[in-house]
C-alpha atoms as a PDB file:
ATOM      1  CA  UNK A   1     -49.829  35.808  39.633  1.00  0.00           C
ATOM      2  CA  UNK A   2     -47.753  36.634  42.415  1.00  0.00           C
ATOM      3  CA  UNK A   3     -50.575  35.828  45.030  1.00  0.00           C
ATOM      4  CA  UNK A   4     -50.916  32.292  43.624  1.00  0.00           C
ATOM      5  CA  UNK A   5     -47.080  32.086  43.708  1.00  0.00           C
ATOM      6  CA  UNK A   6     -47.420  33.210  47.199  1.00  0.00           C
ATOM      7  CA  UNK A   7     -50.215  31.101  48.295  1.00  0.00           C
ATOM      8  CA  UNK A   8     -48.385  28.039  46.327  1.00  0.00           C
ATOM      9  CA  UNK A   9     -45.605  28.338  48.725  1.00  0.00           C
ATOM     10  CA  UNK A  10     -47.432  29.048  52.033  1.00  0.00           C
ATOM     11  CA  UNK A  11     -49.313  25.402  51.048  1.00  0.00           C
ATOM     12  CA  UNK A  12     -46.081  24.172  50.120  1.00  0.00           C
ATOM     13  CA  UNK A  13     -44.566  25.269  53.458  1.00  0.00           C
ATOM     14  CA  UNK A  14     -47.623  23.991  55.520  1.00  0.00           C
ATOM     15  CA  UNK A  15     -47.358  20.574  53.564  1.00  0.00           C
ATOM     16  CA  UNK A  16     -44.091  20.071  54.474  1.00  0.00           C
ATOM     17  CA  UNK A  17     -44.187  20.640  58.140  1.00  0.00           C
ATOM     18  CA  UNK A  18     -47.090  18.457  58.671  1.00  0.00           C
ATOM     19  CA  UNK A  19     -45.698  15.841  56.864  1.00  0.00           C
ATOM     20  CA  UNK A  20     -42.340  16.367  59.239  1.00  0.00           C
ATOM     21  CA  UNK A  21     -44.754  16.667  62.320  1.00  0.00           C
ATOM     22  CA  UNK A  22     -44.336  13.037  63.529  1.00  0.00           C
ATOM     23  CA  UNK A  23     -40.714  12.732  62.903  1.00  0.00           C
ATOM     24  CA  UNK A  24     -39.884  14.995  66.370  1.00  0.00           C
ATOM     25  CA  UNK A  25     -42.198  13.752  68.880  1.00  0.00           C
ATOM     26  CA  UNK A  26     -41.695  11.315  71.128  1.00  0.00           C
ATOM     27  CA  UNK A  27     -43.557   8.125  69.673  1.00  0.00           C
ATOM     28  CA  UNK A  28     -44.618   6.503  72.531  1.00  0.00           C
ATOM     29  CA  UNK A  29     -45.672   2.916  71.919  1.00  0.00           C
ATOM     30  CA  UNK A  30     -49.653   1.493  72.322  1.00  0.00           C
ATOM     31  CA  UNK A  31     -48.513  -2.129  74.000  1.00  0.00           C
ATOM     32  CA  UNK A  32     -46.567  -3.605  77.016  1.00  0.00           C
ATOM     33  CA  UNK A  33     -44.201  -5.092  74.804  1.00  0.00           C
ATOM     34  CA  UNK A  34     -41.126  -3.052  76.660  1.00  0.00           C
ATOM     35  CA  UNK A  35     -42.157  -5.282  79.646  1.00  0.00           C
ATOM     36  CA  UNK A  36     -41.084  -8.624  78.237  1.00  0.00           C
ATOM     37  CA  UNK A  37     -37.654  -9.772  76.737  1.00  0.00           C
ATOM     38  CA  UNK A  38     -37.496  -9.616  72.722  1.00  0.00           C
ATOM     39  CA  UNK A  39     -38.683 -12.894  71.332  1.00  0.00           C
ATOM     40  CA  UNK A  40     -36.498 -14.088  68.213  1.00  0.00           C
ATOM     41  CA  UNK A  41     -37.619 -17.665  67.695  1.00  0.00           C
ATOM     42  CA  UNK A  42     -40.559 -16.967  65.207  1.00  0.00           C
ATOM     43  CA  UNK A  43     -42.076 -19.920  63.166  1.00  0.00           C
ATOM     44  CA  UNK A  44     -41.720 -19.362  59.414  1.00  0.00           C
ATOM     45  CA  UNK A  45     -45.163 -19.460  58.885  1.00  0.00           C
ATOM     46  CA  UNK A  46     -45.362 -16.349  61.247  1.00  0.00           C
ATOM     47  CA  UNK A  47     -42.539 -14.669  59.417  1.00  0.00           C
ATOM     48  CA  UNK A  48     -43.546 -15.220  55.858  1.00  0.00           C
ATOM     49  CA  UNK A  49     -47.307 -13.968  56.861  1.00  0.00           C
ATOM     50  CA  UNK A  50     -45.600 -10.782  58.508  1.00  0.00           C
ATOM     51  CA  UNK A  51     -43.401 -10.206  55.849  1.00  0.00           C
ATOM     52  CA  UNK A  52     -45.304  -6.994  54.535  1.00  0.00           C
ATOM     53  CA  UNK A  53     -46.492  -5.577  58.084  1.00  0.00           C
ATOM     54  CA  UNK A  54     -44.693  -2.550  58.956  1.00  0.00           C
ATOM     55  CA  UNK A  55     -44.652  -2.778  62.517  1.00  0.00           C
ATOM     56  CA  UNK A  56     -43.227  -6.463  62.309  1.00  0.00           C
ATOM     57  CA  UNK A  57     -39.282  -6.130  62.623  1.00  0.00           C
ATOM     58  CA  UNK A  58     -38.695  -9.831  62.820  1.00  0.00           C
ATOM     59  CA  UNK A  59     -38.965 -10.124  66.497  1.00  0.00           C
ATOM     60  CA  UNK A  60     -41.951 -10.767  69.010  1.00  0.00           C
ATOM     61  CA  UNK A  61     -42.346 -10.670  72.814  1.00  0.00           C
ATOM     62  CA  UNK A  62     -41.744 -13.336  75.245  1.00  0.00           C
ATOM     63  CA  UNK A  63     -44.595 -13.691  77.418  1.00  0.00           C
ATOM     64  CA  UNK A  64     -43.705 -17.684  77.977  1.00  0.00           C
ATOM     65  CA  UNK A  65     -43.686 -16.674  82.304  1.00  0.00           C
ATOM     66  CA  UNK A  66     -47.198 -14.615  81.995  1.00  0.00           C
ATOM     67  CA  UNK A  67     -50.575 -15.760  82.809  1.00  0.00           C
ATOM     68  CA  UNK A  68     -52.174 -13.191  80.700  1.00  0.00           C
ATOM     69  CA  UNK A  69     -50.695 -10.735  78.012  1.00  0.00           C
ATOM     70  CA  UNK A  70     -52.121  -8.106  76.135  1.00  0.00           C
ATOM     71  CA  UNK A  71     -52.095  -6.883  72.723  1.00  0.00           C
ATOM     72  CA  UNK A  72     -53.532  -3.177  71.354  1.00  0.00           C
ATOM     73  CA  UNK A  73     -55.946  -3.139  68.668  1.00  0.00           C
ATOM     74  CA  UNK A  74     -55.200  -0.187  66.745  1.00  0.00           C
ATOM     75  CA  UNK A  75     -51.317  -0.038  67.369  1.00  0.00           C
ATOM     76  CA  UNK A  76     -49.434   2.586  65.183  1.00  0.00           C
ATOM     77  CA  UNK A  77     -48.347   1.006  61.763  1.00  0.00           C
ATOM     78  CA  UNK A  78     -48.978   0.226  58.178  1.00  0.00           C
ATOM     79  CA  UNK A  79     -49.553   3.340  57.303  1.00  0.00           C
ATOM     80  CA  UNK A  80     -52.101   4.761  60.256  1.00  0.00           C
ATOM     81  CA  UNK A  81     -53.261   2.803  63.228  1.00  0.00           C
ATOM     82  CA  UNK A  82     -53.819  -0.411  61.162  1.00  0.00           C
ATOM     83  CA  UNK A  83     -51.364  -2.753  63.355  1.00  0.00           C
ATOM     84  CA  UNK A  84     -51.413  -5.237  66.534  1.00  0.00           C
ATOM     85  CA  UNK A  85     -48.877  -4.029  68.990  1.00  0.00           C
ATOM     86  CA  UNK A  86     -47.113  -6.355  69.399  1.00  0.00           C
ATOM     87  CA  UNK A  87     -47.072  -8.612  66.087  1.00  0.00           C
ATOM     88  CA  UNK A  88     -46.149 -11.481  67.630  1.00  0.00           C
ATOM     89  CA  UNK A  89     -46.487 -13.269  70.970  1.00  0.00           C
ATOM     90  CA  UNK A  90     -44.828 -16.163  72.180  1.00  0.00           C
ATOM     91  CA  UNK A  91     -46.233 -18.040  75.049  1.00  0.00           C
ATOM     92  CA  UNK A  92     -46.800 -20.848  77.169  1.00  0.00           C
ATOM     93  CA  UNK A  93     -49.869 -23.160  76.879  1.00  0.00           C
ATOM     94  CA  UNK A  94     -52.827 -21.930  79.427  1.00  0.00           C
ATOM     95  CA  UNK A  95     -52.152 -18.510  78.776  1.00  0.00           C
ATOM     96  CA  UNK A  96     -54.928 -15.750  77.708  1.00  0.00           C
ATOM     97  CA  UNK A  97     -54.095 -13.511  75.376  1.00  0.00           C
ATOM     98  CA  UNK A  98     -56.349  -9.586  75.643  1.00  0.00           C
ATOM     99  CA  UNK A  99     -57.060  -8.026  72.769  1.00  0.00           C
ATOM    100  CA  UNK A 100     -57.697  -4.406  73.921  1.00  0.00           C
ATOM    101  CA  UNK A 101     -59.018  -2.033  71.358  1.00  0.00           C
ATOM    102  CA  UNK A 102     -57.661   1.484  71.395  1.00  0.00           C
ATOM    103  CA  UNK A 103     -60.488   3.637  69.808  1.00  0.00           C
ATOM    104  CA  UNK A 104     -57.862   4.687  66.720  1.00  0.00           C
ATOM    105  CA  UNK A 105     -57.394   3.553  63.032  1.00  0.00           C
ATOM    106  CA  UNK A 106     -61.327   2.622  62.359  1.00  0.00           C
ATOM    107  CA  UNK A 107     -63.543  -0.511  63.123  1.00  0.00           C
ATOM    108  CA  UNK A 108     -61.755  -3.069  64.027  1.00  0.00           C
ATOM    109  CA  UNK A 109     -61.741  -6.952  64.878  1.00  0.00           C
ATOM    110  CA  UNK A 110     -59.545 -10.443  65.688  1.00  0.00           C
ATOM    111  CA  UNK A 111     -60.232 -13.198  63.362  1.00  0.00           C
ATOM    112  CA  UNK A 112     -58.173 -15.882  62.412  1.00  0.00           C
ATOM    113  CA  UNK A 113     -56.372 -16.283  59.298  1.00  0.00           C
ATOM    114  CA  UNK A 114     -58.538 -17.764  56.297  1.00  0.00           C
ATOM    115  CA  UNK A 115     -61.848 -16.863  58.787  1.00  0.00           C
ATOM    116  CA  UNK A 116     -60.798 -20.178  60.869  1.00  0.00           C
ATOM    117  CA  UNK A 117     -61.516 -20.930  64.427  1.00  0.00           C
ATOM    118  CA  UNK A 118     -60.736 -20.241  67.020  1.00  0.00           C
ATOM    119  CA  UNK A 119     -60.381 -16.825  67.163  1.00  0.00           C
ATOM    120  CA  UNK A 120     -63.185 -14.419  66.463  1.00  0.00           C
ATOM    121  CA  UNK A 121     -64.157 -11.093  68.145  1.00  0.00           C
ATOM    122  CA  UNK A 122     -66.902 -10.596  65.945  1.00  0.00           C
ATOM    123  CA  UNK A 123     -67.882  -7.344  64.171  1.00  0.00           C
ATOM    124  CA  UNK A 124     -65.348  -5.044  63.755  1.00  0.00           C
ATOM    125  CA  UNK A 125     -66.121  -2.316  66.018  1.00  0.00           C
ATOM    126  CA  UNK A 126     -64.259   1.356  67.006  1.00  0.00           C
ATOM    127  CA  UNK A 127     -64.508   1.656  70.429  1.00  0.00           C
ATOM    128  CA  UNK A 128     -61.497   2.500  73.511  1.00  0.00           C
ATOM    129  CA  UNK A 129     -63.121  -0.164  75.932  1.00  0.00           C
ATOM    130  CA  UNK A 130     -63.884  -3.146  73.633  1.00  0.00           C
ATOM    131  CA  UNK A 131     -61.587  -6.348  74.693  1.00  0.00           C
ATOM    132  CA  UNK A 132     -61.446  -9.615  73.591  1.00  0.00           C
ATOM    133  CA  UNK A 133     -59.561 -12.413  75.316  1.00  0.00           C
ATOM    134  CA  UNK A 134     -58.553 -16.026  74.321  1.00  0.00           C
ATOM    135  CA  UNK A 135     -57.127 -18.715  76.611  1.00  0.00           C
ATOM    136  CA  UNK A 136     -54.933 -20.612  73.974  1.00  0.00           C
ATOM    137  CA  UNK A 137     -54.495 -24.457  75.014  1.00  0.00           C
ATOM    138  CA  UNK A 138     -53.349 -26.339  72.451  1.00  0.00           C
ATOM    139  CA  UNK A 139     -49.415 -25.414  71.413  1.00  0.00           C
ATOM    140  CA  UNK A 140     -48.545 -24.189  67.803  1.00  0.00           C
ATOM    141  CA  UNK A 141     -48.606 -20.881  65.530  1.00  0.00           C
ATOM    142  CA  UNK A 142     -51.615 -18.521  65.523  1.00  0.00           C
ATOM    143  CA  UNK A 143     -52.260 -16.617  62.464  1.00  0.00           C
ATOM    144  CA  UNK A 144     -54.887 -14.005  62.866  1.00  0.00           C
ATOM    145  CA  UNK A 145     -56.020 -10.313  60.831  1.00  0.00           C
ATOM    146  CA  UNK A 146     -58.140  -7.643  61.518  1.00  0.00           C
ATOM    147  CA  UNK A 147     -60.557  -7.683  58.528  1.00  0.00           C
ATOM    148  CA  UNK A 148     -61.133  -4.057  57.754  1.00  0.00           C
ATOM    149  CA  UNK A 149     -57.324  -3.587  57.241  1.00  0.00           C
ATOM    150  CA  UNK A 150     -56.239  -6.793  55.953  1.00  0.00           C
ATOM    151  CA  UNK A 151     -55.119  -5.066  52.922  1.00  0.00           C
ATOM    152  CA  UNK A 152     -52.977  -2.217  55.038  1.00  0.00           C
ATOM    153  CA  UNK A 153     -51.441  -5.547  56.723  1.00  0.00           C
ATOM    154  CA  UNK A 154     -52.922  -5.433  60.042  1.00  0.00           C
ATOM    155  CA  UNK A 155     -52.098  -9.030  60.697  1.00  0.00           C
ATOM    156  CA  UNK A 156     -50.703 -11.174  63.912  1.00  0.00           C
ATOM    157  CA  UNK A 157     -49.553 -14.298  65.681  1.00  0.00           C
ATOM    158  CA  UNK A 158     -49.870 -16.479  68.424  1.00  0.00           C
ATOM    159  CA  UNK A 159     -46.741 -18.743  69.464  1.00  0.00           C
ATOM    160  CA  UNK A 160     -47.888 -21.350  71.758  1.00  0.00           C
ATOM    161  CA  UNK A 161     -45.590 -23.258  73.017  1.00  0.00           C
END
């Protein structure tokens, strides 16, 4: 009895500090989003369909001045790697947005809300080098989700404006 006791509480022990192992480091962030200035004027369709994705703290990025922005496919939330980093982009009309898959969290893809045009990467895929870019025209609020973790709420948008 007193080895179970003992192993108990070396599994105990071992749970605990791998559950605490995360909490110390230094979470360094998959996107660019430090580059550009928060973004705070998100639609309400954007906010309501963000409402249950961790990684979404009610802000976005303001890429308005960029040609071309990126966003990481695979970025740390909901749970695991099941996130776009960042949630939401704001920009200007002629600018492409790069989806850039990170090789973490599983298969993943782009597809707009509802399976709508007009964004679609295709089958989700795991890879580190997969990218997928769209050159949004037309101004207004781009819903999109990554199939495979729809459910974990790894969901994003486009603000074109």
């Amino acid at each position: 009895m007193a080895r179970r006791r003992q192993f108990m509480s070396t599994v105990a022990t071992g749970l605990a500090i791998g559950s605490l192992a995360g909490c110390s480091s230094d979470e360094s962030s998959d996107d660019s989003s430090t580059q550009y200035p928060d973004y705070t004027d998100v639609p309400d369709a954007a906010e309501e369909y963000l409402s249950d994705t961790s990684n979404y703290d009610g802000t976005g990025i303001d890429a308005r001045d960029a040609d071309e922005v990126s966003v990481t496919v695979g970025a740390q939330g909901n749970g695991s790697f099941w996130a776009f980093g960042p949630p939401v982009v704001a920009i200007s009309q002629g600018t492409t947005v790069v989806w850039e898959w990170n090789g973490k969290g599983g298969s993943h893809n782009v597809v707009s809300k509802d399976d709508r045009e007009p964004l679609d990467s295709g089958t989700a895929v795991t890879s580190s080098d997969k990218t997928y870019e769209y050159t949004f025209e037309e101004p207004g609020t781009y819903l999109y989700v990554c199939i495979p973790h729809r459910v974990q709420g790894m969901k994003g948008a486009i603000v074109v404006e």
